[in-house]
Protein backbone atom coordinates (compact mmCIF):
# COMPACT_ATOMS: atom_id res chain seq x y z
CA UNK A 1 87.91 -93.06 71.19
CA UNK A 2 90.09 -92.54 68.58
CA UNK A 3 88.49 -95.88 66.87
CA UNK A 4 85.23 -93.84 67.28
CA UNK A 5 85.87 -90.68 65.74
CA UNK A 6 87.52 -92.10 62.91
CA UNK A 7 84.35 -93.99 61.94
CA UNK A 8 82.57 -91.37 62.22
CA UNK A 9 84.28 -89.33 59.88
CA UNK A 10 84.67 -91.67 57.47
CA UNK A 11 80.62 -91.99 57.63
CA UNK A 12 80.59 -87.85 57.17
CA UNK A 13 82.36 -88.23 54.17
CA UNK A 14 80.39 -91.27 52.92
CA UNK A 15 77.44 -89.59 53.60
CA UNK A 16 78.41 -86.79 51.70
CA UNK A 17 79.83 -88.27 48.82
CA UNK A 18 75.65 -89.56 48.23
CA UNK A 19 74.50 -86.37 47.92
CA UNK A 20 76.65 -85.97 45.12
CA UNK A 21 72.85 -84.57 43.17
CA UNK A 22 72.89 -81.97 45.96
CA UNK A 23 76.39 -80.89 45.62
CA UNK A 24 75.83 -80.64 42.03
CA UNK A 25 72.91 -78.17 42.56
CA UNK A 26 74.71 -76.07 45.23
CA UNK A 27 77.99 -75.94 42.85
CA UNK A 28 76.06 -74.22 39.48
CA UNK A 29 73.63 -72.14 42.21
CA UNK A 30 77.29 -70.58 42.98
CA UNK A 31 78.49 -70.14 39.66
CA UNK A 32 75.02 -68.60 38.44
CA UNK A 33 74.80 -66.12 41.58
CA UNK A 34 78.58 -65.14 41.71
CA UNK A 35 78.27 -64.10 37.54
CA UNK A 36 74.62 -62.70 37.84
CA UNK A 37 73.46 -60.09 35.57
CA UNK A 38 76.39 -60.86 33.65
CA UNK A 39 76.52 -60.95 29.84
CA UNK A 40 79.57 -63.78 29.77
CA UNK A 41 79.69 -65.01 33.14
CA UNK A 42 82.81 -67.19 34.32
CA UNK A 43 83.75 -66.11 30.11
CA UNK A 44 85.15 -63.06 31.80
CA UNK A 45 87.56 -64.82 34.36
CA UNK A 46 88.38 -67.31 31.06
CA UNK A 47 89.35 -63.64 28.53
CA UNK A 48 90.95 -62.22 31.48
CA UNK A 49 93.44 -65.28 31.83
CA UNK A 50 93.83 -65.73 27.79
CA UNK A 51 95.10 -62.10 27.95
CA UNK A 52 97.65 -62.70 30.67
CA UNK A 53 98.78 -66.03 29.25
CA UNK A 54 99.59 -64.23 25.86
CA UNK A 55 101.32 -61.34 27.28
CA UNK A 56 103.53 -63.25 29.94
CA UNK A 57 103.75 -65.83 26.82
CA UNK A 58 105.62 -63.63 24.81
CA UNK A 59 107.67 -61.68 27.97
CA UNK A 60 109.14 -64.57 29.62
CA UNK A 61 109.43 -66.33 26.37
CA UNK A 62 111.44 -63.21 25.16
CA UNK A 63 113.71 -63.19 28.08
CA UNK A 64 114.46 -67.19 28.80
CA UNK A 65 114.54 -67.65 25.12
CA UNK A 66 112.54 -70.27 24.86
CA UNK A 67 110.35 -71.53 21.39
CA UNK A 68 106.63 -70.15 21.11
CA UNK A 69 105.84 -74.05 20.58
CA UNK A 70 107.07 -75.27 23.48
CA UNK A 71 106.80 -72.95 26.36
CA UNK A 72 103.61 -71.11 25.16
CA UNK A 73 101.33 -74.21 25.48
CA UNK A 74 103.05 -75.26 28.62
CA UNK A 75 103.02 -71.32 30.08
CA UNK A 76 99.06 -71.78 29.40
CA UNK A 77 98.08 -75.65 30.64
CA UNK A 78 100.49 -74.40 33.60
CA UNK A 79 98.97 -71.49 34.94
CA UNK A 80 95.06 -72.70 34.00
CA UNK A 81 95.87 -75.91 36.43
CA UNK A 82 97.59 -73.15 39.07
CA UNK A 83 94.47 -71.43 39.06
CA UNK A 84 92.58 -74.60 39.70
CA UNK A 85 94.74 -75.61 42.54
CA UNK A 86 95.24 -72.79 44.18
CA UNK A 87 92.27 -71.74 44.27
CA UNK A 88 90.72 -74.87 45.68
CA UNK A 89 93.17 -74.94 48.20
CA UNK A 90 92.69 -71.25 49.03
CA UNK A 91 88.55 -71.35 48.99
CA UNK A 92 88.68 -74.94 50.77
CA UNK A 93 90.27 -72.97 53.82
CA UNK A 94 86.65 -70.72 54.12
CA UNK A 95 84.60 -73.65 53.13
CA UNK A 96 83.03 -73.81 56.43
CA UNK A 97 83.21 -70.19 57.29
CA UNK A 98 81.60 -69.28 53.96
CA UNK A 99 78.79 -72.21 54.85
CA UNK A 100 78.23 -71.25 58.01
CA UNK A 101 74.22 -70.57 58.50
CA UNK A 102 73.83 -74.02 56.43
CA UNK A 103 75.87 -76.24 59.14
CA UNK A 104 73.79 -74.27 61.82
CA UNK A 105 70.75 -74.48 60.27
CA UNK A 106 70.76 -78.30 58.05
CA UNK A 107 72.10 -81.71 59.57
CA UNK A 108 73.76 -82.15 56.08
CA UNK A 109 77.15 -83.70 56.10
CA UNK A 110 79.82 -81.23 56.39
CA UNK A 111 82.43 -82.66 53.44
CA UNK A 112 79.26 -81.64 51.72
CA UNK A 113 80.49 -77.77 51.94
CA UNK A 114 83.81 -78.72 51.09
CA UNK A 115 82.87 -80.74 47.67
CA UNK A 116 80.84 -78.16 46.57
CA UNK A 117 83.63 -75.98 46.63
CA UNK A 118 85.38 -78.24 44.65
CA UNK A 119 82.86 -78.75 42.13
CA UNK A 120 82.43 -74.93 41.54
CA UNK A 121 86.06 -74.63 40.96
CA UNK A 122 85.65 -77.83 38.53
CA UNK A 123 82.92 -76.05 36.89
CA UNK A 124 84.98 -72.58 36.73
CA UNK A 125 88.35 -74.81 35.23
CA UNK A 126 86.23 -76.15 32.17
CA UNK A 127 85.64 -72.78 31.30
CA UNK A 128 89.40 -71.44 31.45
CA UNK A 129 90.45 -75.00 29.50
CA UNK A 130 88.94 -73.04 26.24
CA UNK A 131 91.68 -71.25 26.03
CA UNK A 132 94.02 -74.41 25.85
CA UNK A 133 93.10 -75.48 22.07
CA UNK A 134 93.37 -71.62 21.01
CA UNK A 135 97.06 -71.66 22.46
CA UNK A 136 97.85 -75.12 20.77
CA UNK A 137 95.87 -73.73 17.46
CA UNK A 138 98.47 -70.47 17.17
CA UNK A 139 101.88 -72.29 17.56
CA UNK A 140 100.77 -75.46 16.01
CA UNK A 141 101.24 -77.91 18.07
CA UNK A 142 99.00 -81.20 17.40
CA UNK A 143 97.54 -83.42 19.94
CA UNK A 144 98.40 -86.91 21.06
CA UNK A 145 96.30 -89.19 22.08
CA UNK A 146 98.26 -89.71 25.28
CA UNK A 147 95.73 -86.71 25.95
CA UNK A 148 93.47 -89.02 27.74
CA UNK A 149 95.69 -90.02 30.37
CA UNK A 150 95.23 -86.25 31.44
CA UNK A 151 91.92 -87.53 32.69
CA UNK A 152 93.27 -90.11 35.41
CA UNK A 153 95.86 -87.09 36.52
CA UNK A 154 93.28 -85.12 37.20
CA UNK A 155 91.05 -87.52 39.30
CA UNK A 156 94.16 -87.76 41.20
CA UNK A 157 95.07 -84.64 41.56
CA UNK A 158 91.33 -83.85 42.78
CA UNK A 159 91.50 -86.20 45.14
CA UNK A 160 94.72 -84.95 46.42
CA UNK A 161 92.96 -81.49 46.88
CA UNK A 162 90.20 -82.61 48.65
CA UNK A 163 92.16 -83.91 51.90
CA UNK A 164 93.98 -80.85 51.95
CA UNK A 165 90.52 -78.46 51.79
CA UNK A 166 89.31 -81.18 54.35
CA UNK A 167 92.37 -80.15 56.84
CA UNK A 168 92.72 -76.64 55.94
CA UNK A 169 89.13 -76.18 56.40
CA UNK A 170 88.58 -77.27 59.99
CA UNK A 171 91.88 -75.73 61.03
CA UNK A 172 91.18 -72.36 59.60
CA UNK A 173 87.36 -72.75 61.26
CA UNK A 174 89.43 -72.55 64.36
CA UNK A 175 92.68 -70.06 63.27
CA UNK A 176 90.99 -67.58 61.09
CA UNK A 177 94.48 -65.97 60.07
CA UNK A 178 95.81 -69.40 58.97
CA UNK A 179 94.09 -68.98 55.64
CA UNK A 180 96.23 -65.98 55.13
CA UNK A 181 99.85 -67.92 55.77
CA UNK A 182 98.50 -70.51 53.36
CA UNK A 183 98.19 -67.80 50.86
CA UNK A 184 101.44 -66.56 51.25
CA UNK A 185 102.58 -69.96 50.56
CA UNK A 186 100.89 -70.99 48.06
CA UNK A 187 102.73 -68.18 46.28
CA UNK A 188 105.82 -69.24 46.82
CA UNK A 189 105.27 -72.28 45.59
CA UNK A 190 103.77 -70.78 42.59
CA UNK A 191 107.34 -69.45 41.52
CA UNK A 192 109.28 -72.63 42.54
CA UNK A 193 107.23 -74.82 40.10
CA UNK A 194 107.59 -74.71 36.56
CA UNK A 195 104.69 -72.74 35.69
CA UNK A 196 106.43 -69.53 34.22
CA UNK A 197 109.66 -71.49 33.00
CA UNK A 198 110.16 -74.53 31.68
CA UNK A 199 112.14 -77.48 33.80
CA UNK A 200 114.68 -78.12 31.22
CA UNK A 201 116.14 -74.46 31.19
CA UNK A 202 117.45 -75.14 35.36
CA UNK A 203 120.83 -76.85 35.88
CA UNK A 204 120.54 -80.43 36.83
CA UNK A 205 121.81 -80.29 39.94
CA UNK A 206 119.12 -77.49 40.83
CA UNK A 207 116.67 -79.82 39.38
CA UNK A 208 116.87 -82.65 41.17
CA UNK A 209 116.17 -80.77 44.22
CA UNK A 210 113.85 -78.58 42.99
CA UNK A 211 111.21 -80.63 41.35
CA UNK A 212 111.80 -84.21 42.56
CA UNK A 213 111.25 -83.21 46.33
CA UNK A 214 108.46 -80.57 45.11
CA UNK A 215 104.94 -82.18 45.28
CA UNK A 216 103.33 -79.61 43.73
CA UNK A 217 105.10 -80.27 40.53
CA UNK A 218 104.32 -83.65 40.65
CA UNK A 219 100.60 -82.49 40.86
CA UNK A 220 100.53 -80.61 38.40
CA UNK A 221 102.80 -82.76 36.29
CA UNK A 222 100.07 -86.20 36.10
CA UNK A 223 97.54 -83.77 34.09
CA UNK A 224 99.37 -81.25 32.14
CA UNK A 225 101.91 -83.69 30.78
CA UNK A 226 99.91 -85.88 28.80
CA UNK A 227 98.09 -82.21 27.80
CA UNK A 228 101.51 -81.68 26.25
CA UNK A 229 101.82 -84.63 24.71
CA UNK A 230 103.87 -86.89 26.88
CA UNK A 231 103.02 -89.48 29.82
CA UNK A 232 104.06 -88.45 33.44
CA UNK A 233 107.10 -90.12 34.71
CA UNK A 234 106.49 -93.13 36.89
CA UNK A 235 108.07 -90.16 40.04
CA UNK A 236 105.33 -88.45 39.19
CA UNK A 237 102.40 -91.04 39.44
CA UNK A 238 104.27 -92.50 42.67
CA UNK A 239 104.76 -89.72 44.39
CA UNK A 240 101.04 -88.21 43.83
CA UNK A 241 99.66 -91.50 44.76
CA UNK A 242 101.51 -91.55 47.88
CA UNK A 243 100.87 -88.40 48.67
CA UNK A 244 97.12 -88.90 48.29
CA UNK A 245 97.28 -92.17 50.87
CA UNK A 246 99.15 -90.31 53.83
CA UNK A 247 96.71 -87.31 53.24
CA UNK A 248 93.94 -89.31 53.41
CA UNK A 249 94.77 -90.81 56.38
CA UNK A 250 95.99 -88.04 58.72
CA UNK A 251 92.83 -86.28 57.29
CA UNK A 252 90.24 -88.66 58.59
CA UNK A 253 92.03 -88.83 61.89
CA UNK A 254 92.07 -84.78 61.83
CA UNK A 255 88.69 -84.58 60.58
CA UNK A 256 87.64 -87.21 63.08
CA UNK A 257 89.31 -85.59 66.15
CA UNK A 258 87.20 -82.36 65.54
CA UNK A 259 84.33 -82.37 63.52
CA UNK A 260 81.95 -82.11 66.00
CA UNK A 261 83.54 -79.05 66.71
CA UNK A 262 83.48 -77.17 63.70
CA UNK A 263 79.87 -75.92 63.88
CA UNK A 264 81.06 -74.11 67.66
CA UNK A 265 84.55 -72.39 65.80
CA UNK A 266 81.87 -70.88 63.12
């Protein structure tokens, strides 16, 4: 049975990662109809967060004392890769609810739903990255070409996010007030990763424990380090790996286990 069920998951998501053309479609129909009528568009979400990185920029740089060139351009890659995450995580626990009268109405694969979240949210980041060469433009900070590791990081950390949409997804199908707990988590998380502070300016003792055994960090750490300049540490490459091979495989036994019951939770 359980044989069964995986397979059949793992031919969902197969089947969904082919209609990669229709995912594609269904990710800028999303972006077009949520900005409609709209003189910038997702440009709006992109000035609002340029204005908030400045002024908590020059705040919390103010109070931890921290250089302009240092923790401005890591305040900014920070919080633009928060956004990402958190907001794929958050949106990939309504990706079925939101796509309900599709899965009732077209046999389409149902990862389909949840990569098309995924790829709006991809589409939505490229915009908000703008601001990242305006940021390293004011406090003069050049770039390395250690730049392009950023991209690997990112496929990584994408693929991390998907198993966890995948999960929170069908779960939250089921337990509509889940999505709200993850919410409330993913914001404390927000504040015990180094998005608003640098790492260096915690003891070492409170280090260790906070960042090595905090996943989130390590996420974020494979793509905005080499945005900064320098590779991710080998923790932070192992860890994200591993994280993405355990996910993976309690997700296709999850998604396995009740798929066929997602369109009846809807």
């Amino acid at each position: 049975m359980y044989k069964y069920s995986t397979v059949t998951a793992v031919s969902d998501i197969a089947a969904a990662a082919r209609r990669m053309p229709l995912v594609g479609i269904l990710g800028w129909q999303d972006v077009r109809q949520r900005y409609r009528r709209s003189a910038l568009g997702p440009l709006w979400l992109t000035i609002s967060m340029g204005v908030m990185i400045a002024t908590i920029g020059i705040v919390f740089g103010s109070l931890f004392n921290s250089p302009m060139t240092e923790f401005l351009p890591s305040l900014a890659s920070g919080i633009i890769l928060w956004g990402f995450i958190s907001t794929v995580i958050s949106e990939g626990c309504t990706s079925f609810i939101a796509s309900d009268a599709i899965i009732r109405q077209l046999p389409i694969p149902l990862f389909v739903h949840v990569l098309r979240m995924a790829w709006r949210n991809v589409i939505i980041l490229g915009h908000n990255l703008l601001i990242l060469p305006i940021v390293f433009i004011a406090v003069g900070k050049s770039v390395h070409p250690v730049l392009f590791v950023s991209i690997l990081g990112f496929a990584l950390l994408v693929v991390n996010l998907l198993w966890m949409a995948l999960i929170l997804g069908a779960a939250c199908a089921r337990f509509r007030d889940l999505s709200q707990i993850v919410g409330s988590v993913l914001q404390v998380i927000f504040y015990l990763t180094p998005i608003m502070w640098l790492p260096q300016s915690l003891p070492a003792k409170v280090s260790a424990y906070l960042l090595d055994f905090n996943p989130a960090y390590h996420l974020l750490e494979i793509v905005r380090a080499p945005l900064l300049g320098h590779p991710p540490s080998a923790m932070n490459w192992t860890i994200s790996g591993a994280l993405a091979i355990a996910g993976w495989t309690v997700a296709v036994l999850f998604y396995g286990r009740f798929r066929r019951r997602i369109a009846y939770w809807l």
